[in-house]
Protein backbone atom coordinates (compact mmCIF):
# COMPACT_ATOMS: atom_id res chain seq x y z
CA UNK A 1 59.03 -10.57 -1.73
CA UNK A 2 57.46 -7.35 -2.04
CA UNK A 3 54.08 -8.30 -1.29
CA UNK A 4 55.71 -9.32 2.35
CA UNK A 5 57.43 -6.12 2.66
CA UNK A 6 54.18 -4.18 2.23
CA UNK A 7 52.36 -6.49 4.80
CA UNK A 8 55.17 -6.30 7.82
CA UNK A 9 55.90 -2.40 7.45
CA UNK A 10 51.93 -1.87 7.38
CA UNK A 11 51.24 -4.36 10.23
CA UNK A 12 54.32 -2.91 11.80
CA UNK A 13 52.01 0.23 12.59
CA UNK A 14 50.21 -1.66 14.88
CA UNK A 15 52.22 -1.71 18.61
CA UNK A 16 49.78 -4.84 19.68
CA UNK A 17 51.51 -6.70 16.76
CA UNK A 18 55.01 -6.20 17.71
CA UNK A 19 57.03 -7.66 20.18
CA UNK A 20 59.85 -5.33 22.31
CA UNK A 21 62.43 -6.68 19.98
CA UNK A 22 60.58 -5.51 16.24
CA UNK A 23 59.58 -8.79 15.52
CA UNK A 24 55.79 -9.76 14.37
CA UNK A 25 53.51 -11.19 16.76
CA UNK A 26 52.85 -14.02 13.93
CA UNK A 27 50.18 -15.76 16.73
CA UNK A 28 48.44 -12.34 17.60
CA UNK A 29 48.09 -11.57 13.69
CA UNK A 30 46.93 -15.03 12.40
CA UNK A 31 44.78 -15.21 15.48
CA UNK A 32 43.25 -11.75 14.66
CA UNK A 33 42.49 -12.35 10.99
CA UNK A 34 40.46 -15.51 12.08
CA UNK A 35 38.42 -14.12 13.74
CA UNK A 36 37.79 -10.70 11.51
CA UNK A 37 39.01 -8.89 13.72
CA UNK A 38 37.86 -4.75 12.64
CA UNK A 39 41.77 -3.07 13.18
CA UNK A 40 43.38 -6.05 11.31
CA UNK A 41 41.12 -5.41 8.51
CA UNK A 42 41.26 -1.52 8.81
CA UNK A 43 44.99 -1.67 8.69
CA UNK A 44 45.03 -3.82 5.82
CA UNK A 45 42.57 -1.58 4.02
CA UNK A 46 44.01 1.33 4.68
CA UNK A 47 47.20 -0.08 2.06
CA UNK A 48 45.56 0.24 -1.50
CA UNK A 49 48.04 -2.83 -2.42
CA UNK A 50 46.92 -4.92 0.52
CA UNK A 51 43.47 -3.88 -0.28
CA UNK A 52 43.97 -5.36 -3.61
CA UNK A 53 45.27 -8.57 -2.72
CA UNK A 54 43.31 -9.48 0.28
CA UNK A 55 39.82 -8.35 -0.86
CA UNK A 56 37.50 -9.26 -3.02
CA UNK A 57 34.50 -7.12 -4.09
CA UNK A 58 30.99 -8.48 -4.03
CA UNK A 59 28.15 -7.07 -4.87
CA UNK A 60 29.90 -3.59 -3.33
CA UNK A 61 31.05 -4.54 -0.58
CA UNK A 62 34.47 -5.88 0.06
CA UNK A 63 35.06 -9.26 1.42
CA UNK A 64 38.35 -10.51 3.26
CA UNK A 65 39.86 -13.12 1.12
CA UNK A 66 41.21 -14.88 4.75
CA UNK A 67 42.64 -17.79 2.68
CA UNK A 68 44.98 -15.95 0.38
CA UNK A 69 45.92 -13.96 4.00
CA UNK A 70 47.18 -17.09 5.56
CA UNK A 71 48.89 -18.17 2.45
CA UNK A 72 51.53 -15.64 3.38
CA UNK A 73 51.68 -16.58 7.44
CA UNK A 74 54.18 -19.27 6.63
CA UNK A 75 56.43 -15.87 5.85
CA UNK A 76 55.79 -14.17 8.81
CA UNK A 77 58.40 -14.42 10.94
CA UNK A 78 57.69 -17.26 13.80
CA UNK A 79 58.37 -15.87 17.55
């Protein structure tokens, strides 16, 4: 699933995401996207195919499409 690939290498980048071991801190993430959380969204912004698929514009301004974003949690990796 490439769309998965893109979204563990980019929230890879983020140490408070990762456990000692590699793996995805699948509670910290889906816990951070619920509540909006600024360097969850700035990380996934800063991927223009994450951007794509997890915003939606409005009116100019981009909107987190959370739903679609949880969609995927059942393929991050459970700790």
């Amino acid at each position: 699933m490439k769309l998965y690939d893109t979204l563990e290498k980019q929230l890879e980048k983020e140490n408070n995401f990762v456990t000692d071991n590699g793996e995805l801190k699948k509670w910290v993430i889906i816990n951070k996207a619920q509540n909006f959380d600024a360097g969850l969204i700035e990380l996934l912004l800063n991927n223009k195919e994450l951007k794509e698929k997890f915003f939606v514009e409005v009116k100019g301004t981009l909107v987190f499409n959370q739903n679609l974003f949880f969609f995927l949690r059942k393929n991050i990796p459970k700790i």
